[in-house]
Protein backbone atom coordinates (compact mmCIF):
# COMPACT_ATOMS: atom_id res chain seq x y z
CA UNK A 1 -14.41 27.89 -47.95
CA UNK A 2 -17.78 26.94 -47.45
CA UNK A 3 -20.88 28.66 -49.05
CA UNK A 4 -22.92 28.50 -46.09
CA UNK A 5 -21.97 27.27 -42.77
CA UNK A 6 -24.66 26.67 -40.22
CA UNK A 7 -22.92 26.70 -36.77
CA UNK A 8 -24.97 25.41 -33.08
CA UNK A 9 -28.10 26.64 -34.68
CA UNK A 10 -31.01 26.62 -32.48
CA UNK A 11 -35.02 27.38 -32.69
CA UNK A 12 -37.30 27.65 -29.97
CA UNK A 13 -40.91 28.26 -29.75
CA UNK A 14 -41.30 29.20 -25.64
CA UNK A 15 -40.87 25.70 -24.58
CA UNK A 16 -40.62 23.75 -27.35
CA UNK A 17 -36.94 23.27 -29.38
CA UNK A 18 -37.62 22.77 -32.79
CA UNK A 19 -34.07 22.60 -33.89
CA UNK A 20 -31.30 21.99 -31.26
CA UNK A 21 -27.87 23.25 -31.86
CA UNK A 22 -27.93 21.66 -35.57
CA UNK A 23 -24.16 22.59 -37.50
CA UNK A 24 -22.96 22.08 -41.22
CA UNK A 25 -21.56 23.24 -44.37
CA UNK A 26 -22.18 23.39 -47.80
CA UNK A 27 -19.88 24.02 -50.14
CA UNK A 28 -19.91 25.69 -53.58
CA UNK A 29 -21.23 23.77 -56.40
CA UNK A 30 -22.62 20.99 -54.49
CA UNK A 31 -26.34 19.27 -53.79
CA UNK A 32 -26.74 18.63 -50.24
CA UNK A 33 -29.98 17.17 -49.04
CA UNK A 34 -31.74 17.99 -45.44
CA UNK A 35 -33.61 14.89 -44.66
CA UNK A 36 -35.40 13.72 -41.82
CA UNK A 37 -38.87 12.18 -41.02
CA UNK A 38 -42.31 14.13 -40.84
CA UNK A 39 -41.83 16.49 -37.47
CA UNK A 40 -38.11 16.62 -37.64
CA UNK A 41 -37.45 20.54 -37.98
CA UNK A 42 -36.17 20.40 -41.74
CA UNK A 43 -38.74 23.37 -42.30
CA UNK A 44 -37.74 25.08 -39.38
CA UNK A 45 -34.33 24.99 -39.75
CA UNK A 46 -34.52 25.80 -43.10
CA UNK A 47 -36.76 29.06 -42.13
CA UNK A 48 -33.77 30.08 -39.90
CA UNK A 49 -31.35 30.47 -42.51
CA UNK A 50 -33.14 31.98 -45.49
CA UNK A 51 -34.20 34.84 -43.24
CA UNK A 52 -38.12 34.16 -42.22
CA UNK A 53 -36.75 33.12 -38.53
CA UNK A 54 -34.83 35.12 -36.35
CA UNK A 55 -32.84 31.81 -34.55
CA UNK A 56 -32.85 31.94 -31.09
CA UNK A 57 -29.40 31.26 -30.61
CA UNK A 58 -26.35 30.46 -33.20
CA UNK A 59 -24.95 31.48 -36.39
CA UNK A 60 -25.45 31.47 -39.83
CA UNK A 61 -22.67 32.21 -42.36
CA UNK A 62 -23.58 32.74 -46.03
CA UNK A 63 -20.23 33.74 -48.92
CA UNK A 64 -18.08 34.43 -45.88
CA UNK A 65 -20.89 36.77 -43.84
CA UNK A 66 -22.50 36.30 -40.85
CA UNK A 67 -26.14 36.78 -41.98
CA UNK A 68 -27.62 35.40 -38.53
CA UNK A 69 -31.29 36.73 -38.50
CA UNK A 70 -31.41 39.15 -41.74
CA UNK A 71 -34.72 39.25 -43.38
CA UNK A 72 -35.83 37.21 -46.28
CA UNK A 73 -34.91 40.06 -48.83
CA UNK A 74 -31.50 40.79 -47.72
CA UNK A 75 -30.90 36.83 -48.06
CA UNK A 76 -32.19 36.60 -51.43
CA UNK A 77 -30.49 40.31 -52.62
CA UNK A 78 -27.28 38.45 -51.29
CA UNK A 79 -27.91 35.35 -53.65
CA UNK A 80 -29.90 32.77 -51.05
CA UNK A 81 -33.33 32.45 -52.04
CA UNK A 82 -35.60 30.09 -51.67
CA UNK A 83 -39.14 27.76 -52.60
CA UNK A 84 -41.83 26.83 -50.28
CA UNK A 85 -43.49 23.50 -49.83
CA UNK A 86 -46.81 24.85 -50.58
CA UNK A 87 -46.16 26.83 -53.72
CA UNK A 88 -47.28 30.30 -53.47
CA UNK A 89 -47.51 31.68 -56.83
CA UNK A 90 -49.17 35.03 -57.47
CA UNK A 91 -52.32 33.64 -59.07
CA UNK A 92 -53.45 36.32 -61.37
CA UNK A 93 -50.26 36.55 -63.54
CA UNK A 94 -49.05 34.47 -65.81
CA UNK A 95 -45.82 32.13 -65.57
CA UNK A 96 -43.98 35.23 -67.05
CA UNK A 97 -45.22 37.65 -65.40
CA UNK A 98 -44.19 36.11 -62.02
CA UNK A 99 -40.23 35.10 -63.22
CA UNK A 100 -39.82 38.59 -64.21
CA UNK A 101 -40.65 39.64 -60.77
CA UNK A 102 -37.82 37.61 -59.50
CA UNK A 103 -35.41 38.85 -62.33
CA UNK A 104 -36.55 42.38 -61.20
CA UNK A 105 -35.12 41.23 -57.55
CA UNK A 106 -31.48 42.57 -59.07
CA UNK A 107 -32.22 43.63 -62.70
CA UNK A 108 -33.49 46.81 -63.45
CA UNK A 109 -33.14 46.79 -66.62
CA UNK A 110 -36.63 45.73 -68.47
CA UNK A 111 -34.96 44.15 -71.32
CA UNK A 112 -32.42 42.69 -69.50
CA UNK A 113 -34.94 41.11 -66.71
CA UNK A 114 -37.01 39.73 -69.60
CA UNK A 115 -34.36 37.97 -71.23
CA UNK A 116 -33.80 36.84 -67.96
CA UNK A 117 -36.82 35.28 -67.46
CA UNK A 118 -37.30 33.84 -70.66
CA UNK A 119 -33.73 31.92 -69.98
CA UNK A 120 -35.22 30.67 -67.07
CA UNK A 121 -38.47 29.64 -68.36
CA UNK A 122 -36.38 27.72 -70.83
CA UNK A 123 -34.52 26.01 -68.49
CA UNK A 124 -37.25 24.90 -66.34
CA UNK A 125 -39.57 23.67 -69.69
CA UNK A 126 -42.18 26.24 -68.95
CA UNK A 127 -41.86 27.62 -72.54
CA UNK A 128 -45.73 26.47 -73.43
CA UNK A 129 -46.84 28.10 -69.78
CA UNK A 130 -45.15 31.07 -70.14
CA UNK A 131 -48.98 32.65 -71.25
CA UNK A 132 -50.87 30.88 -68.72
CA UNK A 133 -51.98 32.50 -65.43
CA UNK A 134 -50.19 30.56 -62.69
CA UNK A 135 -53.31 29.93 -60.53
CA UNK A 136 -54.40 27.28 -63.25
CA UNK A 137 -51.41 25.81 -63.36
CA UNK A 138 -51.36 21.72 -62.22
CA UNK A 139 -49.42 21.49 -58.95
CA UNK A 140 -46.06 19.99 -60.82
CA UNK A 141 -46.25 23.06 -63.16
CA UNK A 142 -46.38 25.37 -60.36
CA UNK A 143 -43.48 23.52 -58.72
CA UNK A 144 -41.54 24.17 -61.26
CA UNK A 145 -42.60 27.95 -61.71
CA UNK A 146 -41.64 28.17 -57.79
CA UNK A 147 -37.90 27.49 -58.93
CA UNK A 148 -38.27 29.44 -61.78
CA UNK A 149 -39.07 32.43 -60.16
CA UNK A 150 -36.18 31.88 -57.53
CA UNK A 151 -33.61 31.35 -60.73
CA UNK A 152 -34.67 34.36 -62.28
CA UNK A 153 -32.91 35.93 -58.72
CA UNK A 154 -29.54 34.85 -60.44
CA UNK A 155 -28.94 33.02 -56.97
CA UNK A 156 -25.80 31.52 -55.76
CA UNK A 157 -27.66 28.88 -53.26
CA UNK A 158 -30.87 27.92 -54.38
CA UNK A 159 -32.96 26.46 -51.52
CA UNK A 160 -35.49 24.04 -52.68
CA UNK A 161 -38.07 22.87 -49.58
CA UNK A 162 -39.36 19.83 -50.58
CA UNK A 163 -39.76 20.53 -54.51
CA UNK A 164 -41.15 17.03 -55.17
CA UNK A 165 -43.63 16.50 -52.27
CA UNK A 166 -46.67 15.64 -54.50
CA UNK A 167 -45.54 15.17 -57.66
CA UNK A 168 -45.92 12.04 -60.00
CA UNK A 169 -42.78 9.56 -60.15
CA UNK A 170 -42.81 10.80 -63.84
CA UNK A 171 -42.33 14.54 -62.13
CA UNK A 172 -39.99 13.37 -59.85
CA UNK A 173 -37.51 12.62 -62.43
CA UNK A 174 -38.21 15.78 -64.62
CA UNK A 175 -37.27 17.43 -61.03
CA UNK A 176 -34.53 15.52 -60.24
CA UNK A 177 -32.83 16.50 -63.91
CA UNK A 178 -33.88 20.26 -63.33
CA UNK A 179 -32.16 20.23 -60.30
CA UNK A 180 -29.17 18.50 -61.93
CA UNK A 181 -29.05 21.09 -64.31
CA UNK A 182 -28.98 23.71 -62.29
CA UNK A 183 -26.18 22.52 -60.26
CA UNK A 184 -24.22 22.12 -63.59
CA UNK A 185 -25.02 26.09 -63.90
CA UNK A 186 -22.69 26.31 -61.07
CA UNK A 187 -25.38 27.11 -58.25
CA UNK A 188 -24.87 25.17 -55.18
CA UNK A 189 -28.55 23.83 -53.93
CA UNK A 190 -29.66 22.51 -50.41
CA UNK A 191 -32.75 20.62 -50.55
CA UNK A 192 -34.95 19.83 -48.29
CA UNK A 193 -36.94 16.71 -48.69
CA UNK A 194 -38.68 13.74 -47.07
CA UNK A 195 -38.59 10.96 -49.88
CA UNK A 196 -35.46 9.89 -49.72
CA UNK A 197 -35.09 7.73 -52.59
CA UNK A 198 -35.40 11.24 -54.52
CA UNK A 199 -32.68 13.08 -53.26
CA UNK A 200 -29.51 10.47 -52.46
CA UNK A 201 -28.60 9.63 -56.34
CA UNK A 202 -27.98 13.28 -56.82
CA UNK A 203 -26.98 14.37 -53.62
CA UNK A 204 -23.10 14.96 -52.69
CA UNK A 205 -23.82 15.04 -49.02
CA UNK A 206 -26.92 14.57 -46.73
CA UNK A 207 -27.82 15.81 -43.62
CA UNK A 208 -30.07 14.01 -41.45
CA UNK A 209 -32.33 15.26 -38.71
CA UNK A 210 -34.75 13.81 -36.08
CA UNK A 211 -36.59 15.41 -33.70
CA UNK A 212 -34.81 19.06 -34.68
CA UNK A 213 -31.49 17.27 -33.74
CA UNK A 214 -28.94 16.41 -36.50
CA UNK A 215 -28.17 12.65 -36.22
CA UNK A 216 -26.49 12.12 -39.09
CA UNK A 217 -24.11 13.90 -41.63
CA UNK A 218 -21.75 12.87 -44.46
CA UNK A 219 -21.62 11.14 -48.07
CA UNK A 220 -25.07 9.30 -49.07
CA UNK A 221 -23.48 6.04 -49.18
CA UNK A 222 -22.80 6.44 -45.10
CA UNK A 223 -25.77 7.69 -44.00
CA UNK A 224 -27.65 5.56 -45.47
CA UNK A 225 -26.64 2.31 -43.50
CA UNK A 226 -26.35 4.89 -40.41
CA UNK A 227 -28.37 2.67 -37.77
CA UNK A 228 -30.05 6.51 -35.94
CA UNK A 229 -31.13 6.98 -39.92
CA UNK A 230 -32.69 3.56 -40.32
CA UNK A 231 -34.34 3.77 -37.01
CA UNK A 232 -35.86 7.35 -37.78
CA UNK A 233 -36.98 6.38 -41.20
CA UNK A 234 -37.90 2.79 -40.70
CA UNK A 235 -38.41 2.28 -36.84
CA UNK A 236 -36.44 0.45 -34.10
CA UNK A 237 -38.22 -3.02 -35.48
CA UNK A 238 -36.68 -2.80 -38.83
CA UNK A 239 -33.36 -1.09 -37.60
CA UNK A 240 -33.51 -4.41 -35.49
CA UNK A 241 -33.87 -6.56 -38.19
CA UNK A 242 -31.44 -4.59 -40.68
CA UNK A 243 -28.50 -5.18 -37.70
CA UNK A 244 -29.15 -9.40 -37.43
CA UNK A 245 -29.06 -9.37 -41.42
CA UNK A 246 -25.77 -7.52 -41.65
CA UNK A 247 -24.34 -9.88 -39.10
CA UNK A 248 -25.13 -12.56 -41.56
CA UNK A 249 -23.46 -11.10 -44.60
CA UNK A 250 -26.00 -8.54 -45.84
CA UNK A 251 -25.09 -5.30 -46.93
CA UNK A 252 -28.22 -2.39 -46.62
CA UNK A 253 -26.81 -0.53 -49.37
CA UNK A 254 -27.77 -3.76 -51.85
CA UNK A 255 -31.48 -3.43 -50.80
């Protein structure tokens, strides 16, 4: 059974559809990436389901619940938490300060949430921040902080929206291993992202949207030479182009 199954969901904003009737699963233990160009409703969609959107019509079903418009904190207390594109650490603690507060989420236990955290910190290679305050922190630092925080929830589908926007290639890869390990952990992570040269190695399935519809949905290796996916990443020029060199022998996948 699927961990979370997103069924016809749909956001609107008076006239405007954001996301139209967009459906799929993920299932436990898996990376699946949400993809799509600038403007496509990853953000959106992804605001439906962890709880910060009440959808205007569909469902959302989470470990076998229908969670369709619970708040943020019943999500995460029911293991679904998630990051934010623009980090939003709380500036005048330190890195340890703010993973205990997401350890505290379930744990009420001082000791317990501490050894919690300290796991966590471990995990994420934020053992020489743990003393720093979090406002000084370089934006890769505080990326990884963000998940920190969230893992320190003990979640069972970590949400990650767009965890490398901004980063280094050097930080890419340190995030792309982090999030490798933590699907080894055995929690099941959807990711949101926009580069997507960072997320199809490592991803199990991608979805793709465009224009808050979902065009595209499946193995990496599929969607990839998808011709809606080439035309929303690359444009109609290029998807032309891409279609004359197949018929000549040339594979998109090799490029």
């Amino acid at each position: 059974m699927a961990l979370l199954n997103v069924t016809d969901l749909t956001m609107s904003f008076g006239s405007l559809v954001a996301v139209n009737s967009v459906s799929f699963d993920v299932d436990p233990g898996t990376i699946v990436g949400l993809l799509g160009p600038n403007g496509a409703g990853k953000t959106t969609l992804f605001n439906c389901i962890s709880g910060y959107y009440r959808p205007t019509a569909g469902q959302v079903y989470f470990d076998g619940s229908d969670v369709t418009g619970q708040p943020a904190y019943c999500m995460a207390r029911k293991g679904a938490v998630r990051t934010f594109q623009v980090v939003q650490p709380l500036k005048e603690l330190s890195v340890l300060e703010n993973v205990l507060i997401g350890a505290f989420l379930k744990e009420k236990s001082t000791s317990k949430a501490f050894d919690i955290a300290q796991e966590v910190i471990s995990l994420c290679h934020l053992d020489p921040y743990q003393d720093a305050m979090a406002g000084e922190l370089p934006i890769g630092i505080k990326k990884r902080l963000e998940m920190a925080r969230t893992l320190a929830t003990r979640p069972k589908l970590l949400m990650l929206d767009e965890a490398m926007a901004g980063l280094t290639s050097t930080e890419v890869k340190t995030a792309v291993a982090l999030i490798q390990k933590i699907r080894s952990s055995g929690i099941t992570l959807l990711v949101v992202e926009h580069i997507m040269e960072a997320i199809m190695p490592i991803a199990d399935k991608v979805v793709v949207l465009d224009g808050g519809e979902k065009i595209a949905d499946g193995p990496p290796g599929d969607v990839i030479e998808d011709e809606q996916v080439i035309k929303a990443y690359f444009g109609e020029k290029y998807s032309r182009r891409m279609k004359e060199e197949k018929a000549h022998g040339s594979a998109f996948a090799e490029r």
